[in-house]
C-alpha atoms as a PDB file:
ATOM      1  CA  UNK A   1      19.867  -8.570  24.604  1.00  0.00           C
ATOM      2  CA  UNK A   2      16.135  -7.906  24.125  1.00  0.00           C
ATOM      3  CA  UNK A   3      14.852  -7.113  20.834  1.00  0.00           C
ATOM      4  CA  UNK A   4      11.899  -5.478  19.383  1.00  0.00           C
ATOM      5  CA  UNK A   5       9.755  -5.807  16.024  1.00  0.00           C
ATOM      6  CA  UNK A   6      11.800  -8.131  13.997  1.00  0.00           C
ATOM      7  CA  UNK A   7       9.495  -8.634  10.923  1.00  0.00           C
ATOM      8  CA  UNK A   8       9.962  -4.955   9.875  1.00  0.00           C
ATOM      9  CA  UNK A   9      13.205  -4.813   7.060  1.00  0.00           C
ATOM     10  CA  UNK A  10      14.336  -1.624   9.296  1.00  0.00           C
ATOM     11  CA  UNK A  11      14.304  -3.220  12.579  1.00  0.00           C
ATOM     12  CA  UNK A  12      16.181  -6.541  11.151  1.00  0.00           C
ATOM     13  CA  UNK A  13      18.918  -4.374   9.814  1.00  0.00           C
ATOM     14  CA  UNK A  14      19.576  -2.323  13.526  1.00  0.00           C
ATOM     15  CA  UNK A  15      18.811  -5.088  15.249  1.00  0.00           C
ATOM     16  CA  UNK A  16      21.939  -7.263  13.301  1.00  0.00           C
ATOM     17  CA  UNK A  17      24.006  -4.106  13.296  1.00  0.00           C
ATOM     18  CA  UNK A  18      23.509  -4.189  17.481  1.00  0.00           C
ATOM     19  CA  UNK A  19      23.981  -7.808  17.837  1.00  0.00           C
ATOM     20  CA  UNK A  20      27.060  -7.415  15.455  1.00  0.00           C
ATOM     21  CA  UNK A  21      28.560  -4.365  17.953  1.00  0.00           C
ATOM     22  CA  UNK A  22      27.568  -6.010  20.896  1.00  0.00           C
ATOM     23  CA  UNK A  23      25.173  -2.319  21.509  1.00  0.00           C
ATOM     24  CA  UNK A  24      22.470  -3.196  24.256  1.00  0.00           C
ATOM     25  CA  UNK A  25      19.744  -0.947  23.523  1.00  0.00           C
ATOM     26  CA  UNK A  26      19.908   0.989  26.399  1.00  0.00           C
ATOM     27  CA  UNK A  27      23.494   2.281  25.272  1.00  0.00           C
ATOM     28  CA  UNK A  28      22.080   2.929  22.231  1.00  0.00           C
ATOM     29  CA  UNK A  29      20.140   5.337  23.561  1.00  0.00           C
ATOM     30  CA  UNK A  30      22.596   6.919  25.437  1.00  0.00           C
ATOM     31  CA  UNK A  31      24.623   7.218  21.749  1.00  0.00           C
ATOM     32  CA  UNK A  32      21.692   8.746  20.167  1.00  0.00           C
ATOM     33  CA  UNK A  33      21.577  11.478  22.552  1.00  0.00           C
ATOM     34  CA  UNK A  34      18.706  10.478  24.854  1.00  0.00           C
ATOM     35  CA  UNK A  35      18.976  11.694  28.420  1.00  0.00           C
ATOM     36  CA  UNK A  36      16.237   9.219  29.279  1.00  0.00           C
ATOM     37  CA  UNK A  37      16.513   5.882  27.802  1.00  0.00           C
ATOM     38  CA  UNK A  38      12.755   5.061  28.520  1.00  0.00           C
ATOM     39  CA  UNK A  39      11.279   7.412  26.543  1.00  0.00           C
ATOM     40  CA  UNK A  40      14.274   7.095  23.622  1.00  0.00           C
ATOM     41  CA  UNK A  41      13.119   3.026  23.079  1.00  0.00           C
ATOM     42  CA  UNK A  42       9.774   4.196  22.821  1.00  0.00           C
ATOM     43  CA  UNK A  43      10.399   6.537  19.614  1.00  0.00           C
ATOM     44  CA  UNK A  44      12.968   3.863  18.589  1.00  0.00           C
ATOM     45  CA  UNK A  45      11.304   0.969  18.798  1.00  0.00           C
ATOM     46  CA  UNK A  46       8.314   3.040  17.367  1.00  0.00           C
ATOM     47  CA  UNK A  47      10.258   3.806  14.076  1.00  0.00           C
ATOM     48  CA  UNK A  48      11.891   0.357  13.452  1.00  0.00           C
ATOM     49  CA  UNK A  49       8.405  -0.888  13.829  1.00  0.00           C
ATOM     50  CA  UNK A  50       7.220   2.112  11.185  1.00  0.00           C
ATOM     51  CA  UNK A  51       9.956   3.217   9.618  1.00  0.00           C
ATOM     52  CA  UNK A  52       8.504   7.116   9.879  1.00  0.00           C
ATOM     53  CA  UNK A  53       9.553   9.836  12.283  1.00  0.00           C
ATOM     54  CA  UNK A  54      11.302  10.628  14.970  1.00  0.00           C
ATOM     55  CA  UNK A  55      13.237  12.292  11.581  1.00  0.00           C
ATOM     56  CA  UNK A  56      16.558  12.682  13.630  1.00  0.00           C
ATOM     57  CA  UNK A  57      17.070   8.760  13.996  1.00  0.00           C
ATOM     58  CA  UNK A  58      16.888   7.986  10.192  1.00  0.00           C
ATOM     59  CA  UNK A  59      19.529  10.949  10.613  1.00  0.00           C
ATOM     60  CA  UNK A  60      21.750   9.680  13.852  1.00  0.00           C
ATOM     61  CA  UNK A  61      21.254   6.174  13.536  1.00  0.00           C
ATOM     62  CA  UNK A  62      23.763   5.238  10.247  1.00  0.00           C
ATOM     63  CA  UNK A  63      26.558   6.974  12.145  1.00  0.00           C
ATOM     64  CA  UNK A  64      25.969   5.290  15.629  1.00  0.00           C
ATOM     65  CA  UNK A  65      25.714   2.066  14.073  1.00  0.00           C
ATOM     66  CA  UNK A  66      28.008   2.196  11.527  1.00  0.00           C
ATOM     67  CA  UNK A  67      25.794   2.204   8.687  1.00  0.00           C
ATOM     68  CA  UNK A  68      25.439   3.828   5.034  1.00  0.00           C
ATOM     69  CA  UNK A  69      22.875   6.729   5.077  1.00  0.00           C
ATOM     70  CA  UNK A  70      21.753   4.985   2.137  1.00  0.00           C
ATOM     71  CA  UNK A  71      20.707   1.624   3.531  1.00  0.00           C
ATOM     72  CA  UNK A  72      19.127   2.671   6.892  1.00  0.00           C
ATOM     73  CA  UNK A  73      16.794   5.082   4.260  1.00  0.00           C
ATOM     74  CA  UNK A  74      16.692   1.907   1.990  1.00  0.00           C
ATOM     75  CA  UNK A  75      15.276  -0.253   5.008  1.00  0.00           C
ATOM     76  CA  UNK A  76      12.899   2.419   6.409  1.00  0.00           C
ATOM     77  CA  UNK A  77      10.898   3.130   2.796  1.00  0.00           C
ATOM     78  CA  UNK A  78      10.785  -0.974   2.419  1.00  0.00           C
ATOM     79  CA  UNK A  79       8.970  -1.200   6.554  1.00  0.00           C
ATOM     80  CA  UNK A  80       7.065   1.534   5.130  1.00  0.00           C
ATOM     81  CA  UNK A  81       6.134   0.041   1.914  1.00  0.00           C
ATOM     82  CA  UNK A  82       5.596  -3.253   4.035  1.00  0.00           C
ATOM     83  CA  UNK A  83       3.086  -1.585   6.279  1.00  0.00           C
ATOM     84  CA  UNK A  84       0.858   0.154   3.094  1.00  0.00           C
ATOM     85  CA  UNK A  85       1.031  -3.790   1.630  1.00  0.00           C
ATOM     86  CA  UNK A  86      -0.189  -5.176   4.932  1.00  0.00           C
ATOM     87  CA  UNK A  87      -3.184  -2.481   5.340  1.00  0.00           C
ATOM     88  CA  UNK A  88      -4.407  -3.064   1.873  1.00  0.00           C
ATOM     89  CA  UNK A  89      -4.145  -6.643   1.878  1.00  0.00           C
ATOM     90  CA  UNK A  90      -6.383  -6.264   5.343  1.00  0.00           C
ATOM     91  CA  UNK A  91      -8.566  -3.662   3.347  1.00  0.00           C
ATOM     92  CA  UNK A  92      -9.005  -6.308   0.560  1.00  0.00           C
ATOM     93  CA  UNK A  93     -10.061  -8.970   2.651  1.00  0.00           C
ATOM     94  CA  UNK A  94     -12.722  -7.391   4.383  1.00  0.00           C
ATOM     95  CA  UNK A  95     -14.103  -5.433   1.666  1.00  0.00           C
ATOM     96  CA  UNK A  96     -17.626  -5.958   0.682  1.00  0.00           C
ATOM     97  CA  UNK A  97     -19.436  -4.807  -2.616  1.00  0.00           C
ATOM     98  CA  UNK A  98     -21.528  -1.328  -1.452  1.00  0.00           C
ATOM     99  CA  UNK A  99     -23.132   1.721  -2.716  1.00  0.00           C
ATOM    100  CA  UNK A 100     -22.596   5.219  -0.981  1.00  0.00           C
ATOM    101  CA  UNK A 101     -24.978   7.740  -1.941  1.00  0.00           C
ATOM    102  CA  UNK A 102     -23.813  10.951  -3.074  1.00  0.00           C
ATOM    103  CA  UNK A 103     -24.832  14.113  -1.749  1.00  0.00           C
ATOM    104  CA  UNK A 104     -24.680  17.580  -1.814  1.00  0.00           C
ATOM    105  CA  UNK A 105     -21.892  18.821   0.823  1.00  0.00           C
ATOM    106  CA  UNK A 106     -23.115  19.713   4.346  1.00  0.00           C
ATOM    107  CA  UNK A 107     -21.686  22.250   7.107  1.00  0.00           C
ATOM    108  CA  UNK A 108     -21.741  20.594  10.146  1.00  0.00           C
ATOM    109  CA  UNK A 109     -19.330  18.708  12.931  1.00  0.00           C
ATOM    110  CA  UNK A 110     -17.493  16.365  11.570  1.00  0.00           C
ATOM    111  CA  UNK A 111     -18.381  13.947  14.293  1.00  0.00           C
ATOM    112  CA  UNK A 112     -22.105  13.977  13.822  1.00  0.00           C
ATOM    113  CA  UNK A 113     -21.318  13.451   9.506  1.00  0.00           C
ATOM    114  CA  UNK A 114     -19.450  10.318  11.118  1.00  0.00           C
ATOM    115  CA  UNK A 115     -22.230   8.822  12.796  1.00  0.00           C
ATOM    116  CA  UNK A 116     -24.702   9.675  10.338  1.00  0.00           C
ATOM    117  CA  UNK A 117     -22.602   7.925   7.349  1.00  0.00           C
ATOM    118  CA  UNK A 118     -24.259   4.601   7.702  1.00  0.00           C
ATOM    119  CA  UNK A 119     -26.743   6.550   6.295  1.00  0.00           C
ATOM    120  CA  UNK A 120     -25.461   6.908   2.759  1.00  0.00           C
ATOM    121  CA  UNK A 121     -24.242   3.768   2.881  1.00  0.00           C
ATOM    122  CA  UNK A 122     -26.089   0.674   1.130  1.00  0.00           C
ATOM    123  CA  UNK A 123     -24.413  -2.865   1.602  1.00  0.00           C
ATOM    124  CA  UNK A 124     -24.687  -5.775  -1.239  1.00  0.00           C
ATOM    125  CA  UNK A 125     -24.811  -9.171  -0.949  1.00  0.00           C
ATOM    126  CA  UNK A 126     -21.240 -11.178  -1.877  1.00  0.00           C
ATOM    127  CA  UNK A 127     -22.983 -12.934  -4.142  1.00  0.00           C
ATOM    128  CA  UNK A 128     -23.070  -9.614  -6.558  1.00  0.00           C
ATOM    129  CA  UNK A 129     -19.257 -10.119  -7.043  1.00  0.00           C
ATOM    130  CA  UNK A 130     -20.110 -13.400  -8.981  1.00  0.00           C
ATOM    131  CA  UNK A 131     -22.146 -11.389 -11.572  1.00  0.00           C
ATOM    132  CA  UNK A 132     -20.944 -10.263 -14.580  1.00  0.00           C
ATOM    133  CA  UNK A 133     -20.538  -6.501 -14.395  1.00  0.00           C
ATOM    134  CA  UNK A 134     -23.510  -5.568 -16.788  1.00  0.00           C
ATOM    135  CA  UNK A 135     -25.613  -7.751 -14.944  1.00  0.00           C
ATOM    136  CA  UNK A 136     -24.162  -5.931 -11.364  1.00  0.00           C
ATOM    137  CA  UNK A 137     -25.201  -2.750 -13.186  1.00  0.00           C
ATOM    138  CA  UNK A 138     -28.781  -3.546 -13.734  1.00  0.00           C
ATOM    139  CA  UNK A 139     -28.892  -5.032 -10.601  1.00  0.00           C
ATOM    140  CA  UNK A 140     -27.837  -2.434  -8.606  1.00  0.00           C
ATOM    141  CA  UNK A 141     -29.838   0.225 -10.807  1.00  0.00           C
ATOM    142  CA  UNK A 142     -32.773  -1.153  -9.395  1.00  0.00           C
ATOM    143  CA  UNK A 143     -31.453  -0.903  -5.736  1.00  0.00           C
ATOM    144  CA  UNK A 144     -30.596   3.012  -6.990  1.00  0.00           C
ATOM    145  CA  UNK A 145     -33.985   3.939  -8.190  1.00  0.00           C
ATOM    146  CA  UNK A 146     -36.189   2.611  -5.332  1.00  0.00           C
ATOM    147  CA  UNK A 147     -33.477   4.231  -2.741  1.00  0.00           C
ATOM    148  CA  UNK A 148     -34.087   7.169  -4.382  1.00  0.00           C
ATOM    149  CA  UNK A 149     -38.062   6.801  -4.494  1.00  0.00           C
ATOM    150  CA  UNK A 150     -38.538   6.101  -0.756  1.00  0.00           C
ATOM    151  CA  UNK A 151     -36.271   8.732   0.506  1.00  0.00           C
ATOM    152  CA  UNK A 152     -38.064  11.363  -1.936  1.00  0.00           C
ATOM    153  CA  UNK A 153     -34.610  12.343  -3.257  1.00  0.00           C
ATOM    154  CA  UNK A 154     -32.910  13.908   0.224  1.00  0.00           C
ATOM    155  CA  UNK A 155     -30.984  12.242   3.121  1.00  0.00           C
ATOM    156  CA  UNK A 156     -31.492  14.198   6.089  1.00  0.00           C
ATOM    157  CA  UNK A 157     -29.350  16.425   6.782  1.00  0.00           C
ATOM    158  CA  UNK A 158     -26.390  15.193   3.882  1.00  0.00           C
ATOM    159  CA  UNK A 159     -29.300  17.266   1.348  1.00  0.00           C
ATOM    160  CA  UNK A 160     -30.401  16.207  -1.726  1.00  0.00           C
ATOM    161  CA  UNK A 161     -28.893  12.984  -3.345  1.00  0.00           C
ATOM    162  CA  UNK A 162     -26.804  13.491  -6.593  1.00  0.00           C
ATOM    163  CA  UNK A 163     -25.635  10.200  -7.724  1.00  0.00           C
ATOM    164  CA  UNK A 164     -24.624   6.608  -6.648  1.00  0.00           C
ATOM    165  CA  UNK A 165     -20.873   5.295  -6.151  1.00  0.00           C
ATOM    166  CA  UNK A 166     -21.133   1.723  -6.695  1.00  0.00           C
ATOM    167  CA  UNK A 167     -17.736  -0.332  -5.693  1.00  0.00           C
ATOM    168  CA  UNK A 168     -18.225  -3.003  -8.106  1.00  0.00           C
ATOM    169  CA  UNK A 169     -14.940  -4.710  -6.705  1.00  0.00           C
ATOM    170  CA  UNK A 170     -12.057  -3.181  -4.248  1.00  0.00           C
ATOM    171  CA  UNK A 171     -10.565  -1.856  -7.400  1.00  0.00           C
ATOM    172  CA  UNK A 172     -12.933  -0.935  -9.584  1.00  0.00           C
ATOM    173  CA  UNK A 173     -16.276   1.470  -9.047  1.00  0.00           C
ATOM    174  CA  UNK A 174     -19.042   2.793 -11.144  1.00  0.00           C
ATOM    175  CA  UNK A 175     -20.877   6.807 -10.644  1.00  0.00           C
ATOM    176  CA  UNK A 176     -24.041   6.001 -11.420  1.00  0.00           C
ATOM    177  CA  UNK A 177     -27.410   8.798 -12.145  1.00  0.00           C
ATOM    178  CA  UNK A 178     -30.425   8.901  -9.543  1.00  0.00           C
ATOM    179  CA  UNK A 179     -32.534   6.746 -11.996  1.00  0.00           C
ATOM    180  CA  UNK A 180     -29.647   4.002 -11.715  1.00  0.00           C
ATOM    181  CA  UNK A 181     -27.834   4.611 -15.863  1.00  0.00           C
ATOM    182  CA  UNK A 182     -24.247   4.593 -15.669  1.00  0.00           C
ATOM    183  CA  UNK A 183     -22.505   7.857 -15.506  1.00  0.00           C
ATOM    184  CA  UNK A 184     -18.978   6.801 -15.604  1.00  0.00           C
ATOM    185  CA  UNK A 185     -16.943   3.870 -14.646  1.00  0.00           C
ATOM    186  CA  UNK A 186     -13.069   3.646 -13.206  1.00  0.00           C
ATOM    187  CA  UNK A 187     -10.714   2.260 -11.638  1.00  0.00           C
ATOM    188  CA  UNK A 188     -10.656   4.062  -7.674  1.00  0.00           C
ATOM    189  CA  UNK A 189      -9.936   2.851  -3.888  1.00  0.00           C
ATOM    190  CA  UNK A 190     -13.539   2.133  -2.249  1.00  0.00           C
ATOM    191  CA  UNK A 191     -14.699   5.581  -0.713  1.00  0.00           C
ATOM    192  CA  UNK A 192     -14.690   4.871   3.206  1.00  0.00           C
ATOM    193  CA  UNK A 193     -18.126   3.716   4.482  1.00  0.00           C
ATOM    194  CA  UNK A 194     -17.427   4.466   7.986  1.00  0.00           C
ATOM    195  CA  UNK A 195     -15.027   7.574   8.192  1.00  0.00           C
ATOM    196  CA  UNK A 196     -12.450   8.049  10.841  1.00  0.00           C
ATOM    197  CA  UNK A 197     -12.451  10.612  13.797  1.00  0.00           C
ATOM    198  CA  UNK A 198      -9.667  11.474  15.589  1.00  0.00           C
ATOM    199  CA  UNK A 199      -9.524  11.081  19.135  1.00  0.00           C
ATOM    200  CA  UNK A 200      -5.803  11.615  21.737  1.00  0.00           C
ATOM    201  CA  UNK A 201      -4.223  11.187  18.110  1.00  0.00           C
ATOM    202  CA  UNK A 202      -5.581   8.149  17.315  1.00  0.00           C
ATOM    203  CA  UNK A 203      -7.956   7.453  14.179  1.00  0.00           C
ATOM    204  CA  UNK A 204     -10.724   5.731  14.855  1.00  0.00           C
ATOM    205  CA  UNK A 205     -13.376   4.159  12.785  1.00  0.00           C
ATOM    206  CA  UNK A 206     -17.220   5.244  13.722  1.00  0.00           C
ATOM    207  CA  UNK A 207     -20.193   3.547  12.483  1.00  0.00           C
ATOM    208  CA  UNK A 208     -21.612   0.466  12.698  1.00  0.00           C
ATOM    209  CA  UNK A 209     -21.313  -0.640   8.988  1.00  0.00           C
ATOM    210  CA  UNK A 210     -17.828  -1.563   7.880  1.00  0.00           C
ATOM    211  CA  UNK A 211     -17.165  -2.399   4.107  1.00  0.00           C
ATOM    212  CA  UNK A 212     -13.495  -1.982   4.344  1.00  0.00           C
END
């Protein structure tokens, strides 16, 4: 009996409770109300693998199979918490210190604010992460004030520059003045340095400079 996904905590609990009731998959399908089975293993195997929506499985599923409302919900918020793990330990280990340039808001296609984000974006070496923070902050106030200098204070078409975002670390960033003094620092998820577009209802990542 094939099975599908097995690292997720939702699909290791239906895919026991199928073994256990000797339930091929296709018969599942036919249990959860799906006049075609092809399409019904898609959104199944989709939400095991997710644990979010098709709504009416987290709903259909505990009765077909046996199983408490509680612990199918149980398994479906741990894949989901799994998933949010994963994509910030993947987020952590390709972020890179940066600064992103902050500007006054501009009215225009999202698409072309997409491509033109590398512009606001300023990558640092990895060595800055081995400096002490006051010494990032000087460091980076220097990168600040010529930036500012050479592009007379305006990026294109984002307008006039207000400020600095430095992300220090992937936890931790610092707002920082045009002339590179320290407005305020926090604790904050890197801004994105490449924004996402969506395209067939898929997000996808545009620009050519990646920091997370």
């Amino acid at each position: 009996m094939a099975r599908t996904n097995p690292q997720t905590p939702l699909a290791n609990l239906v895919n026991s409770r199928l073994s256990d009731l000797g339930i091929s998959r296709v018969e599942l399908m036919h249990r959860l109300g799906y006049a075609n089975p092809a399409r019904g293993l898609r959104r199944f195997d989709k939400f095991i693998a997710t644990g979010r929506n098709p709504s009416h499985l987290l709903r259909a599923l505990p009765n077909v199979l046996g199983l408490a409302t509680t612990k199918v919900e149980a398994a479906a918020d741990a894949t989901r918490q799994q998933i949010v793990d994963a994509e910030e330990a993947a987020a952590r280990e390709r972020f890179r210190p940066h600064i992103l340039a902050l500007t006054q808001g501009v009215r225009c296609p999202f698409f072309i604010q997409a491509v033109a984000w590398n512009q606001k974006v300023m990558r640092l070496p990895n060595e800055i992460a081995r400096l002490s923070s006051s010494r990032q902050v000087r460091q980076v106030a220097g990168i600040v004030r010529a930036h500012f200098r050479e592009h007379q204070g305006r990026l294109g078409s984002w307008g006039s520059i207000t400020g600095y975002h430095l992300q220090r670390t992937f936890d931790h960033a610092v707002l920082l003045n045009v002339d590179g003094t320290v407005r305020e620092g926090f604790h904050r998820r890197p801004e994105p340095p490449a924004p996402e577009i969506q395209i067939r209802g898929k997000r996808v990542s545009v620009g050519a400079f990646m920091a997370i």
